[in-house]
PDB file of N, CA and C in Angstrom:
ATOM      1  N   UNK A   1       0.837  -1.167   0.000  1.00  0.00           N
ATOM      2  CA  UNK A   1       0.000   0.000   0.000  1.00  0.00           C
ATOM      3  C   UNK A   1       0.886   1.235   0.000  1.00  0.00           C
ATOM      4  N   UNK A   2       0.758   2.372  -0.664  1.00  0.00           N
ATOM      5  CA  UNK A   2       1.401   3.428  -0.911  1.00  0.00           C
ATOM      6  C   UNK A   2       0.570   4.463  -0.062  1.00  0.00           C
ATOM      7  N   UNK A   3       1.309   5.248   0.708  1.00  0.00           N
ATOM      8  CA  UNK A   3       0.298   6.344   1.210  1.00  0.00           C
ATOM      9  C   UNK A   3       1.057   7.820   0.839  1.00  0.00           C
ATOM     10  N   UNK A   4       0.275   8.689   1.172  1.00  0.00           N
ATOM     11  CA  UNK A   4       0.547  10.316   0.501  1.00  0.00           C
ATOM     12  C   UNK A   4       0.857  10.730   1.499  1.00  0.00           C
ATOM     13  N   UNK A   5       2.144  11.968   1.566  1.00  0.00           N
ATOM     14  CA  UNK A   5       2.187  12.089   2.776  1.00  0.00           C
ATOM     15  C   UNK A   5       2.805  13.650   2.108  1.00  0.00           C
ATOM     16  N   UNK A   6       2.650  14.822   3.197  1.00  0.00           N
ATOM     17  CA  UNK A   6       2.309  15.965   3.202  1.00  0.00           C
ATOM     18  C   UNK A   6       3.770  16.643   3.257  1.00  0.00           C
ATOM     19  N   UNK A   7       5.076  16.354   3.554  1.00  0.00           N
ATOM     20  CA  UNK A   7       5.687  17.509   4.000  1.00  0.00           C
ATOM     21  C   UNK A   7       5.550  18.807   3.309  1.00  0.00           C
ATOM     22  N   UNK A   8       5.591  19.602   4.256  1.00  0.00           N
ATOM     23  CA  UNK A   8       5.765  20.770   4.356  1.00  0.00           C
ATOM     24  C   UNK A   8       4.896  21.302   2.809  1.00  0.00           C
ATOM     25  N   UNK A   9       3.977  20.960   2.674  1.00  0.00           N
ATOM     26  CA  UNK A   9       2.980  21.369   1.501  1.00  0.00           C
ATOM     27  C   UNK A   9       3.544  20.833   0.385  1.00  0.00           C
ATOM     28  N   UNK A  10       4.196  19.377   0.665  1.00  0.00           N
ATOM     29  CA  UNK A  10       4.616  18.592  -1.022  1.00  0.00           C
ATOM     30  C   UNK A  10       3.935  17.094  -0.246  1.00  0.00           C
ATOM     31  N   UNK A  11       3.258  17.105  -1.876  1.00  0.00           N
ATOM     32  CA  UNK A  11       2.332  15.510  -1.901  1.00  0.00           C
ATOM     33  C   UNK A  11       3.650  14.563  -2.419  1.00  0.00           C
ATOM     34  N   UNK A  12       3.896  13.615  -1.863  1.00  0.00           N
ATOM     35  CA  UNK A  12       4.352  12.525  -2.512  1.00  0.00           C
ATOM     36  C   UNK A  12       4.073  11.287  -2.800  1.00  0.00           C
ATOM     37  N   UNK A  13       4.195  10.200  -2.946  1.00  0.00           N
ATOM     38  CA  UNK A  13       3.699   8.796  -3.001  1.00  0.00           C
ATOM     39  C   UNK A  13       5.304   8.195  -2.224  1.00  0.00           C
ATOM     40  N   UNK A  14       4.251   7.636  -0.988  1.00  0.00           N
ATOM     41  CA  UNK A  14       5.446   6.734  -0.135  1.00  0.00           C
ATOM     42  C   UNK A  14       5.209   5.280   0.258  1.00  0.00           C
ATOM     43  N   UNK A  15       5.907   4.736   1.086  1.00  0.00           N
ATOM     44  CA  UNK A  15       5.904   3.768   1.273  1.00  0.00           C
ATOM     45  C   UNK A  15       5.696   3.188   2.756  1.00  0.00           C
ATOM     46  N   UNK A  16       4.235   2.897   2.867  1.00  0.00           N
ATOM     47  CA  UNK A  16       3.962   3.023   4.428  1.00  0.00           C
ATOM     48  C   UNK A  16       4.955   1.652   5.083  1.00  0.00           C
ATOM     49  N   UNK A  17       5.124   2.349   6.414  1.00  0.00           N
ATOM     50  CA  UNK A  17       6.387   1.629   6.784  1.00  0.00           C
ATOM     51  C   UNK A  17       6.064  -0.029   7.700  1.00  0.00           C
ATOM     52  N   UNK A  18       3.921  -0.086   7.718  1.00  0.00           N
ATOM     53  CA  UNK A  18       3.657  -1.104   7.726  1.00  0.00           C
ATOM     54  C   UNK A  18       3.906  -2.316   6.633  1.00  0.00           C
ATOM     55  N   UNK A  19       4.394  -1.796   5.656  1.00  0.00           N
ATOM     56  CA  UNK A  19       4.521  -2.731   4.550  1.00  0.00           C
ATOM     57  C   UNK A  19       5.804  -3.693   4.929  1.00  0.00           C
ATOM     58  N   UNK A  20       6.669  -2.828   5.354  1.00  0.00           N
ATOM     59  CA  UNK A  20       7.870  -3.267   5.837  1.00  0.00           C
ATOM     60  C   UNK A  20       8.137  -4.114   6.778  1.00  0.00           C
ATOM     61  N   UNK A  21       7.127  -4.419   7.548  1.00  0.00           N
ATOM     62  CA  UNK A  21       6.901  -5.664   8.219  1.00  0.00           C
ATOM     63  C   UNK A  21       6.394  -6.902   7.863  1.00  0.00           C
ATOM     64  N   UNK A  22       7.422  -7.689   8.179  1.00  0.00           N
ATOM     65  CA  UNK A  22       7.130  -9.085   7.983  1.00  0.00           C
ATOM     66  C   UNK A  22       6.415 -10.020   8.259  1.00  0.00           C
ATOM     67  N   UNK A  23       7.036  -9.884  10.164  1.00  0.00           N
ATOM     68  CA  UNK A  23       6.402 -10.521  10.708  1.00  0.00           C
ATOM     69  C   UNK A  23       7.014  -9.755  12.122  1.00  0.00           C
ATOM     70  N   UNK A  24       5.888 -10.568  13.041  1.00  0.00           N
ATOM     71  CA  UNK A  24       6.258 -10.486  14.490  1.00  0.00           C
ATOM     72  C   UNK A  24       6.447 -11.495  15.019  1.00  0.00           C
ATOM     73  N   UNK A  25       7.034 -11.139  16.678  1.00  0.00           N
ATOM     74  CA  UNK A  25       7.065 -12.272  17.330  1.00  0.00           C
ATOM     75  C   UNK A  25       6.978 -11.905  18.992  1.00  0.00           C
ATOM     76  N   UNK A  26       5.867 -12.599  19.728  1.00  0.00           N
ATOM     77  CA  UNK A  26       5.832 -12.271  20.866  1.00  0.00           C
ATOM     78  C   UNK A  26       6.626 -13.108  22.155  1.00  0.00           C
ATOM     79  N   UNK A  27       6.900 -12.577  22.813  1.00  0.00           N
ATOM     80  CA  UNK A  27       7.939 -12.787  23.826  1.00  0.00           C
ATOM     81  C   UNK A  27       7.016 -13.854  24.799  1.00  0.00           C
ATOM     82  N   UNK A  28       7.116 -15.031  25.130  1.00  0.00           N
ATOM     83  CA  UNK A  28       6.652 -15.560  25.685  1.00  0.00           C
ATOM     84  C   UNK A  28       6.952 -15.885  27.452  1.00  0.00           C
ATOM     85  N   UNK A  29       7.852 -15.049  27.600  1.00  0.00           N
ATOM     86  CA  UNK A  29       8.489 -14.798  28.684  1.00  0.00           C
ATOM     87  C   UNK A  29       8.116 -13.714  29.433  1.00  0.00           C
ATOM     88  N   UNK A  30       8.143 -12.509  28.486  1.00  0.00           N
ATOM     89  CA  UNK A  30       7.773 -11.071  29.062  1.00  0.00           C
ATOM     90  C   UNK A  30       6.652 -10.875  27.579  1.00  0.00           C
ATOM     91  N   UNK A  31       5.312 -10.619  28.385  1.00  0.00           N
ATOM     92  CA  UNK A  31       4.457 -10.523  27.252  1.00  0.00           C
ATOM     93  C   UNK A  31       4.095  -9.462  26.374  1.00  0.00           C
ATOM     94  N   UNK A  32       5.061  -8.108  27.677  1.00  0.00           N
ATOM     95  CA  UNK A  32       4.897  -6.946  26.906  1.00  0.00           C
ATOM     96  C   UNK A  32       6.100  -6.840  25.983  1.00  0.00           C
ATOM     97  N   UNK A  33       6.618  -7.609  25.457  1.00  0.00           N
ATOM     98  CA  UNK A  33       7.557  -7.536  24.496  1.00  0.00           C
ATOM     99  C   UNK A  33       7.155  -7.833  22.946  1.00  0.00           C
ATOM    100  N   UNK A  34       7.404  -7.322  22.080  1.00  0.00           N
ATOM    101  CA  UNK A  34       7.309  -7.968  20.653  1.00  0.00           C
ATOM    102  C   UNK A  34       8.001  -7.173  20.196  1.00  0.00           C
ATOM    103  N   UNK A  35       8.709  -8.513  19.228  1.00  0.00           N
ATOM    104  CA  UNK A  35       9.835  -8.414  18.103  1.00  0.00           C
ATOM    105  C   UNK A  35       9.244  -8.435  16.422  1.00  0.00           C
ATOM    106  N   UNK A  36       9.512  -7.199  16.004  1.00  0.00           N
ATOM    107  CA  UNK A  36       9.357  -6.961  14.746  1.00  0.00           C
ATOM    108  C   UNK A  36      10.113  -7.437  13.433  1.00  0.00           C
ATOM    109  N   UNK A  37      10.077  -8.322  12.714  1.00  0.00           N
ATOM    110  CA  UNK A  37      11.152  -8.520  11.595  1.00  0.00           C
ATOM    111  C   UNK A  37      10.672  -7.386  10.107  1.00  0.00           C
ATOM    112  N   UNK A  38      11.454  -6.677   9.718  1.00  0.00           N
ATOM    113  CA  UNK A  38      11.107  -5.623   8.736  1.00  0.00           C
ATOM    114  C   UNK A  38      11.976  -6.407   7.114  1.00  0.00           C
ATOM    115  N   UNK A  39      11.038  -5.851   6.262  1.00  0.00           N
ATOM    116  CA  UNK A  39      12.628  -6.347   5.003  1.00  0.00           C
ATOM    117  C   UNK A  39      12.507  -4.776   4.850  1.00  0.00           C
ATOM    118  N   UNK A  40      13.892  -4.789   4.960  1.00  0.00           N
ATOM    119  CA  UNK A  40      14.617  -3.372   4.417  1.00  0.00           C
ATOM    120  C   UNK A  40      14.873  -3.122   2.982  1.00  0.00           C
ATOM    121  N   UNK A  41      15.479  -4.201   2.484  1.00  0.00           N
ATOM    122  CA  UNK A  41      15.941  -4.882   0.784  1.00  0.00           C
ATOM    123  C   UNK A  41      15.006  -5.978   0.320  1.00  0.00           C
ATOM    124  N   UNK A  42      14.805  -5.496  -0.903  1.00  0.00           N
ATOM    125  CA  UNK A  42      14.099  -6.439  -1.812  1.00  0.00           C
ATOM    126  C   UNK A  42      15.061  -6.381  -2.857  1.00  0.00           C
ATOM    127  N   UNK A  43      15.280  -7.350  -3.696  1.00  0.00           N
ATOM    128  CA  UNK A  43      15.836  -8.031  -4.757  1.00  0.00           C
ATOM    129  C   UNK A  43      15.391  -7.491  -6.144  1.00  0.00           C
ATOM    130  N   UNK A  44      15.633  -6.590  -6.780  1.00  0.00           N
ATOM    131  CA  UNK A  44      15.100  -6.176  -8.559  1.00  0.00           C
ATOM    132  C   UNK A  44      15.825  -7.368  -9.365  1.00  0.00           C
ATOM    133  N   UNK A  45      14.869  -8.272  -9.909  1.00  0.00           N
ATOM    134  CA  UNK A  45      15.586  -9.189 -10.732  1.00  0.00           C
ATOM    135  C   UNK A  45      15.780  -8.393 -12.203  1.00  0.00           C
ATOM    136  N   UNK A  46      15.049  -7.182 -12.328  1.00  0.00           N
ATOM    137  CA  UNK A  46      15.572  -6.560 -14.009  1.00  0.00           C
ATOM    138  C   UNK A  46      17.060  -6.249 -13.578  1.00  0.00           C
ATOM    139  N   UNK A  47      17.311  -5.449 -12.630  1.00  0.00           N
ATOM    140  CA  UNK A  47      18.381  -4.564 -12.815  1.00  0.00           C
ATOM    141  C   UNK A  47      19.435  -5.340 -12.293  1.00  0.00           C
ATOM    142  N   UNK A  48      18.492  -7.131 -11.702  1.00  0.00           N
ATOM    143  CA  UNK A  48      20.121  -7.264 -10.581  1.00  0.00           C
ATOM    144  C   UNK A  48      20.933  -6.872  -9.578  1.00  0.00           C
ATOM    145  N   UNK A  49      20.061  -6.394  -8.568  1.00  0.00           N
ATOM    146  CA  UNK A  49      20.488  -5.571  -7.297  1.00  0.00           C
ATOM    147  C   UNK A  49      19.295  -5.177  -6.369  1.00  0.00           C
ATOM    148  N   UNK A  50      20.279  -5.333  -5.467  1.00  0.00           N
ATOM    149  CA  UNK A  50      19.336  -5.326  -3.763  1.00  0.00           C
ATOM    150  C   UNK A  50      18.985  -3.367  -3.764  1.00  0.00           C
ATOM    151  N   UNK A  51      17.696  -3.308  -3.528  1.00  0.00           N
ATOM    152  CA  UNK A  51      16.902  -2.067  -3.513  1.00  0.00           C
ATOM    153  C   UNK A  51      16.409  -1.687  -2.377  1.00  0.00           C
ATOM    154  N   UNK A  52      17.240  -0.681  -1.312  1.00  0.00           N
ATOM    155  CA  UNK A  52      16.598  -0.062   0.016  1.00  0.00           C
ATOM    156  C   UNK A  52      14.954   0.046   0.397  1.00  0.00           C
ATOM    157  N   UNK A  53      14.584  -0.747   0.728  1.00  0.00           N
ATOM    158  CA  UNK A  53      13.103   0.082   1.267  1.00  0.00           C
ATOM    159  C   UNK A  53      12.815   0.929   2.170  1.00  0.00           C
ATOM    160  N   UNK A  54      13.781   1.798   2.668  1.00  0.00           N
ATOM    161  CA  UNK A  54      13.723   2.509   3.809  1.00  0.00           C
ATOM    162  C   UNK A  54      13.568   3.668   2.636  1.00  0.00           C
ATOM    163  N   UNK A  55      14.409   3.531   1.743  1.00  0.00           N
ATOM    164  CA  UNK A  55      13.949   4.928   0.598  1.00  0.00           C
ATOM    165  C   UNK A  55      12.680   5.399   0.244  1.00  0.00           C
ATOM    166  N   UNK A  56      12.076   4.445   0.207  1.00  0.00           N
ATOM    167  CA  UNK A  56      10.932   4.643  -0.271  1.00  0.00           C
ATOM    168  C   UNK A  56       9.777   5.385   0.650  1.00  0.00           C
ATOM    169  N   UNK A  57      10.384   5.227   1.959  1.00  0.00           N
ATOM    170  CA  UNK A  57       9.418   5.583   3.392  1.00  0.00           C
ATOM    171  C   UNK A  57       9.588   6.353   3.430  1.00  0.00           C
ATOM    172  N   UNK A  58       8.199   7.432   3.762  1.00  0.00           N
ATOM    173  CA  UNK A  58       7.955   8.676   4.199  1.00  0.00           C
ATOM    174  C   UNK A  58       8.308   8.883   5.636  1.00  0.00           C
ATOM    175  N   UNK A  59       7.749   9.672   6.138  1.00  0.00           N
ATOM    176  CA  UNK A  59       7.911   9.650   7.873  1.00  0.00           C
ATOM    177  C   UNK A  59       7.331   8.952   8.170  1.00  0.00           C
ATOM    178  N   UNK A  60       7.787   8.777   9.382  1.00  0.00           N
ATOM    179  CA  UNK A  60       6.960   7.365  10.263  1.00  0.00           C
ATOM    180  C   UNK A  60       7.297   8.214  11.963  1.00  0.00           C
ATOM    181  N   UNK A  61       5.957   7.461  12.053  1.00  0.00           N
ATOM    182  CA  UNK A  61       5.799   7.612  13.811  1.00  0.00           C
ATOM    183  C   UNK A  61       5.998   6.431  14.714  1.00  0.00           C
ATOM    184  N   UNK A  62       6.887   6.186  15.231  1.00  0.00           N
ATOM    185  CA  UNK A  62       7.225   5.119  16.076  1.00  0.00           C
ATOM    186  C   UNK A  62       5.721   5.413  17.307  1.00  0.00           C
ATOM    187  N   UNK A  63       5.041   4.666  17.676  1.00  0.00           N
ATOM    188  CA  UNK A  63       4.373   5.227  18.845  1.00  0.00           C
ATOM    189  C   UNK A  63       4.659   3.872  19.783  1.00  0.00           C
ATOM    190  N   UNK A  64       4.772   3.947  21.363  1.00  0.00           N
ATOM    191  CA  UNK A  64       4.870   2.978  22.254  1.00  0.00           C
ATOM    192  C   UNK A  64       4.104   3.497  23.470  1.00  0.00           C
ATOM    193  N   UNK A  65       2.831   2.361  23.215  1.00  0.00           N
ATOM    194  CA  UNK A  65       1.878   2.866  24.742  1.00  0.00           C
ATOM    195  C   UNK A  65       1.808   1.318  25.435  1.00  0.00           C
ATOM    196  N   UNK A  66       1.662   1.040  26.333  1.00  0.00           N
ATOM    197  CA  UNK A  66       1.715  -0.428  26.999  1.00  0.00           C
ATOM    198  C   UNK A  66       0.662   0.090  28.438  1.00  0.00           C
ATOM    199  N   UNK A  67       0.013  -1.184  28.773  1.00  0.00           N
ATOM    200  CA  UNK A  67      -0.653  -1.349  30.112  1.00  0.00           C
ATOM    201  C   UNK A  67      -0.033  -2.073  30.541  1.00  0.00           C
ATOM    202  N   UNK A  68       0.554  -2.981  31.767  1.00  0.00           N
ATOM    203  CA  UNK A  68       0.884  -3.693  32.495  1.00  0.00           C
ATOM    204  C   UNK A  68       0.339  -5.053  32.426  1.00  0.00           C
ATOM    205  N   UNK A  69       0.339  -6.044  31.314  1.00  0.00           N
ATOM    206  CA  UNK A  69      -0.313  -7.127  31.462  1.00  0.00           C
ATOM    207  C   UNK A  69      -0.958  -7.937  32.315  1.00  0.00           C
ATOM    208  N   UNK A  70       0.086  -7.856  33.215  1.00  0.00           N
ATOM    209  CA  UNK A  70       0.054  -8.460  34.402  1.00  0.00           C
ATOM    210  C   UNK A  70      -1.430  -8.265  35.615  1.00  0.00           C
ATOM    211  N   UNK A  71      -1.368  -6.783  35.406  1.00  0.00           N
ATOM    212  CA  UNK A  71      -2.481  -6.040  37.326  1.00  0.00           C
ATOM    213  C   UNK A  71      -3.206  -5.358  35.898  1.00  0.00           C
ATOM    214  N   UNK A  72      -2.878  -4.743  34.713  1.00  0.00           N
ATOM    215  CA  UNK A  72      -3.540  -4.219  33.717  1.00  0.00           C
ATOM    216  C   UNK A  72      -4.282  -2.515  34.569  1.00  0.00           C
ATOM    217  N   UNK A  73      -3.067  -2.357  35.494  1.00  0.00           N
ATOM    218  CA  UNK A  73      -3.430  -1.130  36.199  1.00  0.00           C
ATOM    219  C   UNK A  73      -1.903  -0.379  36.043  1.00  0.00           C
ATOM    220  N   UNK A  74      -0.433  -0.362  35.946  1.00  0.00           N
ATOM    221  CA  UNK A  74       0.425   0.364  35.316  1.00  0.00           C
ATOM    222  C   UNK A  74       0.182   0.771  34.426  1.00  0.00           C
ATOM    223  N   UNK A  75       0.166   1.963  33.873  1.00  0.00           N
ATOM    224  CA  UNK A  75       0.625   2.364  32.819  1.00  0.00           C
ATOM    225  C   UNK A  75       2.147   3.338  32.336  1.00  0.00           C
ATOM    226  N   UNK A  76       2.447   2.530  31.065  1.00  0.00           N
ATOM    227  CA  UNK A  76       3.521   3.504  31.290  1.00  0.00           C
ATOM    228  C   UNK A  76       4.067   4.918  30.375  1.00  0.00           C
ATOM    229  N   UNK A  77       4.969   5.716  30.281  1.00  0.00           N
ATOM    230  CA  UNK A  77       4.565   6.671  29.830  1.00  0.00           C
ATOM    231  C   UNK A  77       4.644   6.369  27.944  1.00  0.00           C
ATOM    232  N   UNK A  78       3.948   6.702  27.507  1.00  0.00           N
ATOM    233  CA  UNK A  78       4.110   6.553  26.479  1.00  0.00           C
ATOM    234  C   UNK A  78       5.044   7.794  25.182  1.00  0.00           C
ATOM    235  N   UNK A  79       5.290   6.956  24.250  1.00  0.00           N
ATOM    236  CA  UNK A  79       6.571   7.384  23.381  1.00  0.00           C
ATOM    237  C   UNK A  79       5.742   7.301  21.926  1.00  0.00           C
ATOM    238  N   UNK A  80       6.076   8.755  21.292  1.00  0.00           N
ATOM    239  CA  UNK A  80       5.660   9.294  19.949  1.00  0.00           C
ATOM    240  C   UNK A  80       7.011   9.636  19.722  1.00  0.00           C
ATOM    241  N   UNK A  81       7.880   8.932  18.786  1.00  0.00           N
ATOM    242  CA  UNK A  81       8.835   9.623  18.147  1.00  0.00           C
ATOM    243  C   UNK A  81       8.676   9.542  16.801  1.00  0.00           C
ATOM    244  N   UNK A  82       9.091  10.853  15.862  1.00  0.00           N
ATOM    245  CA  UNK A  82       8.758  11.050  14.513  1.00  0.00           C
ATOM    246  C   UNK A  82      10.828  10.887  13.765  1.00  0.00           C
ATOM    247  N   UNK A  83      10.176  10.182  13.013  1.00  0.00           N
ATOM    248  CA  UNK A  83      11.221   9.469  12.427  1.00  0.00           C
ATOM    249  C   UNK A  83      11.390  10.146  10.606  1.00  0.00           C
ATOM    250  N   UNK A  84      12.226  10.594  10.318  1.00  0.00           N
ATOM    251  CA  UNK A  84      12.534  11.025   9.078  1.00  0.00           C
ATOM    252  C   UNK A  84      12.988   9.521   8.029  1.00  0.00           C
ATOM    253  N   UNK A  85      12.902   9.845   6.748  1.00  0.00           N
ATOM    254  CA  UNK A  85      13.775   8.883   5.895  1.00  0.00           C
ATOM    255  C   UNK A  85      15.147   8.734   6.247  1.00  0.00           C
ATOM    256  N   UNK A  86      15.552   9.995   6.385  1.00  0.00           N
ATOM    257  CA  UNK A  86      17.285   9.823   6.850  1.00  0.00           C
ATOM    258  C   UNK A  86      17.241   9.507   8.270  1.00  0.00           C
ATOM    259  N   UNK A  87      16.256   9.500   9.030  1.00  0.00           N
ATOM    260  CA  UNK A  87      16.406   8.942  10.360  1.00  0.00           C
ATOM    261  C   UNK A  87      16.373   7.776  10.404  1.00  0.00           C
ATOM    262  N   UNK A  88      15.350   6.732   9.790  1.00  0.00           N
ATOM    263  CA  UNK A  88      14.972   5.402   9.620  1.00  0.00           C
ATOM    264  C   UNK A  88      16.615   5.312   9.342  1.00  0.00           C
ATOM    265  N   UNK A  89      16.801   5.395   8.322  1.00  0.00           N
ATOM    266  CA  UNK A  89      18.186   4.644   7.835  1.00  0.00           C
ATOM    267  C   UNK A  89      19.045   4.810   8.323  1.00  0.00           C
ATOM    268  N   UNK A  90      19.180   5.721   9.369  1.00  0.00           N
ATOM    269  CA  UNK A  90      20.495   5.541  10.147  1.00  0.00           C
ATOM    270  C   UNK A  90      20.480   4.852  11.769  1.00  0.00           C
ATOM    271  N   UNK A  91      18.633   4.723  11.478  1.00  0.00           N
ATOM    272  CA  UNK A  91      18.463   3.378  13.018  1.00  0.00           C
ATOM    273  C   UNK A  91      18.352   2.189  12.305  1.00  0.00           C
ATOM    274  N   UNK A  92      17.997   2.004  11.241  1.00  0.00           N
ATOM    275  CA  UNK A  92      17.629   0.553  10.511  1.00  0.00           C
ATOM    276  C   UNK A  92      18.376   0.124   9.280  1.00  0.00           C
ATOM    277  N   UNK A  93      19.284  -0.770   9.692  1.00  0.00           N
ATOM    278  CA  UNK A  93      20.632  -0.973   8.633  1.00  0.00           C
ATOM    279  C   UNK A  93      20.044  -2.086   7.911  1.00  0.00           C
ATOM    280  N   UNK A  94      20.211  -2.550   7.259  1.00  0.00           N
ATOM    281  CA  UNK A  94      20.309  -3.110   5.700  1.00  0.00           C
ATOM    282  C   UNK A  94      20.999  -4.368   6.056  1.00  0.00           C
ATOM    283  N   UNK A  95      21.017  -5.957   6.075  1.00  0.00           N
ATOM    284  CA  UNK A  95      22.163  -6.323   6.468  1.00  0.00           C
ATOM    285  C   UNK A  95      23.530  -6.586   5.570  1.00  0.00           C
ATOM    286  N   UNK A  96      24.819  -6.925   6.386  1.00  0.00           N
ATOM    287  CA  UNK A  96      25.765  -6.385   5.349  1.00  0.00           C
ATOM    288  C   UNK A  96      26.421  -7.611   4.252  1.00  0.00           C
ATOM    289  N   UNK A  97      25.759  -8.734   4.724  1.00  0.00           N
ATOM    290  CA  UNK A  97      26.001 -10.082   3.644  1.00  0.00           C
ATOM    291  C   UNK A  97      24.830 -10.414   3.349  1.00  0.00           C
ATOM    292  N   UNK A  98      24.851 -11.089   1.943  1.00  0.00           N
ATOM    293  CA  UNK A  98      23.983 -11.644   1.417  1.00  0.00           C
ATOM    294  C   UNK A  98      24.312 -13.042   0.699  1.00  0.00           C
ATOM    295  N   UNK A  99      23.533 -13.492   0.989  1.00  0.00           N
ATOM    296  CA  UNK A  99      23.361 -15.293   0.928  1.00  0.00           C
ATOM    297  C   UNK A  99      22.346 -15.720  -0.199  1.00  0.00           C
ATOM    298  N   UNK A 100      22.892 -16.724  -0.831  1.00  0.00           N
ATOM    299  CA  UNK A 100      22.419 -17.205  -2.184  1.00  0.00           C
ATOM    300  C   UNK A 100      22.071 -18.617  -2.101  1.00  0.00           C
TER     301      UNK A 100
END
């Protein structure tokens, strides 16, 4: 899914950064945990080369709100951080071998 996204009064066509998820995985230990797997790179078989998907992403909002599973009476404070394209890519690396 492609979504439109506004900066600063320019429309673009991006790449919502739900796409980029794979899969999850919940912590069966600590339940407020889950692990995200993202593909960063996809494969262009025309051109023959691994293609960033973090390029393609507009901003993204990390958001983190949690209740306390447990008593479901903690709460804790919650986290809105706004994430740029050049921000993503310099928290979310690419990995650096590739396997055939």
């Amino acid at each position: 899914m492609k979504t439109r996204s506004s900066p600063v009064g320019q429309s673009t066509i991006s790449t919502s950064f739900g796409e980029l998820v794979e899969d999850h995985h919940l912590n069966h230990k600590s339940l407020n945990a889950i692990t995200f797997y993202l593909r960063v790179e996809t494969f262009d078989t025309d051109q023959n080369l691994w293609v960033n998907q973090l390029d393609e992403a507009g901003v993204t909002f990390l958001e983190v709100t949690a209740t306390e599973p447990e008593t479901n009476s903690v709460r804790y404070v919650p986290l809105r951080l706004r994430l740029s394209r050049a921000e993503l890519n310099k928290w979310i690396q690419p990995p650096s071998n590739h396997y055939f």
